[in-house]
Protein backbone atom coordinates (compact mmCIF):
# COMPACT_ATOMS: atom_id res chain seq x y z
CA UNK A 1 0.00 0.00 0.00
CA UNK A 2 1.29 3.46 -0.52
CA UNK A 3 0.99 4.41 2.84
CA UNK A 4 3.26 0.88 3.80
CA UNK A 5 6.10 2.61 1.16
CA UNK A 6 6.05 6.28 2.49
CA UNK A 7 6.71 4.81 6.09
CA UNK A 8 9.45 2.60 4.78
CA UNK A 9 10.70 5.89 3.34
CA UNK A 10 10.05 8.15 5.97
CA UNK A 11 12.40 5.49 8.03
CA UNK A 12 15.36 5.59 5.86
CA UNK A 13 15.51 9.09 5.94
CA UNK A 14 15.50 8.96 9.47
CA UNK A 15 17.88 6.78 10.04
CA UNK A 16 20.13 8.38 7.26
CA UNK A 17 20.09 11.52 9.23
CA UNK A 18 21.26 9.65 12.58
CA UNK A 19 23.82 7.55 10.63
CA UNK A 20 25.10 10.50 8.82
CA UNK A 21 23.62 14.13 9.03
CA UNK A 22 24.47 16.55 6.68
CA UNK A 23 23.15 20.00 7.67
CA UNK A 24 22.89 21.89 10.84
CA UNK A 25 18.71 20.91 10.82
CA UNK A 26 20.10 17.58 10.78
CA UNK A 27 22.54 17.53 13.32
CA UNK A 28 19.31 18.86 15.71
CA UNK A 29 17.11 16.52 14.49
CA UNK A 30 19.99 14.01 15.01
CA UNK A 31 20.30 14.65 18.85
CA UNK A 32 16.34 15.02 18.92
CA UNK A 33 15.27 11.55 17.91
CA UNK A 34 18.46 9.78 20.10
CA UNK A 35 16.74 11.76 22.74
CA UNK A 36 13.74 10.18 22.15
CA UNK A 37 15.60 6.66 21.66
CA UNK A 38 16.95 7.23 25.03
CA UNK A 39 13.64 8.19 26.64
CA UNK A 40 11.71 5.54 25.75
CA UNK A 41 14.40 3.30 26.16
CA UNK A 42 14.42 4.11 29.78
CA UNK A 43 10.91 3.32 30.12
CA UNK A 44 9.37 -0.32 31.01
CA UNK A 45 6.83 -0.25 28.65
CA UNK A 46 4.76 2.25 26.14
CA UNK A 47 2.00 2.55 24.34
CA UNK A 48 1.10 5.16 21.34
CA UNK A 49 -0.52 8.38 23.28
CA UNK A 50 3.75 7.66 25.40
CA UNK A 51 5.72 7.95 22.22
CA UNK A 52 3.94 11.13 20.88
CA UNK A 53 3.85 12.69 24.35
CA UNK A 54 7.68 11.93 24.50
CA UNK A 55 8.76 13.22 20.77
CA UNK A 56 6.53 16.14 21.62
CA UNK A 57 8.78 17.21 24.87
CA UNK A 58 11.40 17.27 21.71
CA UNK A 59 9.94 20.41 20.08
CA UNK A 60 10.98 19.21 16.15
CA UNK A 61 9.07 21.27 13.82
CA UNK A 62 11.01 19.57 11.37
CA UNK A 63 10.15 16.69 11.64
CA UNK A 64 6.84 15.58 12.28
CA UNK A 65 6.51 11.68 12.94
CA UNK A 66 3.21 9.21 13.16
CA UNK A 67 3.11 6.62 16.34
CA UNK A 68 4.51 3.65 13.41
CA UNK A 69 7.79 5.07 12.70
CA UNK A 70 7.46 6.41 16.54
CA UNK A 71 7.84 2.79 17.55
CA UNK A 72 9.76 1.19 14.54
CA UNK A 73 12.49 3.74 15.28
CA UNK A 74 12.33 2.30 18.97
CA UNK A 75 12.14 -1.30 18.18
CA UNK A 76 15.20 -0.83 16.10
CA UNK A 77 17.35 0.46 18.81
CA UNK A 78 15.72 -1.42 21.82
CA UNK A 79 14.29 -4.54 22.86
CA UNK A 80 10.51 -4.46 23.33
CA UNK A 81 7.37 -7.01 23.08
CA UNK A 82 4.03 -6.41 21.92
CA UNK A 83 1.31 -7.18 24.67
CA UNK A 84 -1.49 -7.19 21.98
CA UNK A 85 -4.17 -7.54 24.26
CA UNK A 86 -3.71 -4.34 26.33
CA UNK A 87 -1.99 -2.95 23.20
CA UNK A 88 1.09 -1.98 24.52
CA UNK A 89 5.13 -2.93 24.03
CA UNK A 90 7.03 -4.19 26.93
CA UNK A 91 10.84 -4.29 27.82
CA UNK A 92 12.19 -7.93 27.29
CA UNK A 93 13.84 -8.99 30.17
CA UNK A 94 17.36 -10.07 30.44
């Protein structure tokens, strides 16, 4: 679906900019979203209304994100399990 491909996309430019930013917008935007990694990664579980309440404490104008790539960027950097039911994502432990 197209929506499915502009996420994909939207993802890949994010993580371009943390791999390797190239202006000054995305150096910010850069420390912004490890921020956010780091946030939620300190957290012992989350559910959507968390993420956007903790990329909003951010204050990126530039870059404005939708609770999937929220949590795929999260996923990617930390370990957490979906708790479908109560439709939430847990820490793994151990």
């Amino acid at each position: 679906s197209p929506q499915l491909v502009n996420t994909k996309i939207l993802m890949l430019h994010t993580l371009e900019t943390l791999n390797n930013p190239q202006t000054a917008t995305d150096k910010r935007n850069k420390a912004k979203i490890e921020n956010f990694i780091d946030e939620v990664g300190k957290m012992k579980s989350f559910g959507a209304n968390d993420l956007i309440r903790v990329w909003k404490k951010q204050r990126s104008n530039s870059m404005n994100f939708n609770t999937v790539i929220l949590k795929d960027i999260v996923l990617k950097y930390h370990d957490f399990v979906e708790r479908k039911k109560h439709r939430i994502w847990v820490k793994k432990e151990g």
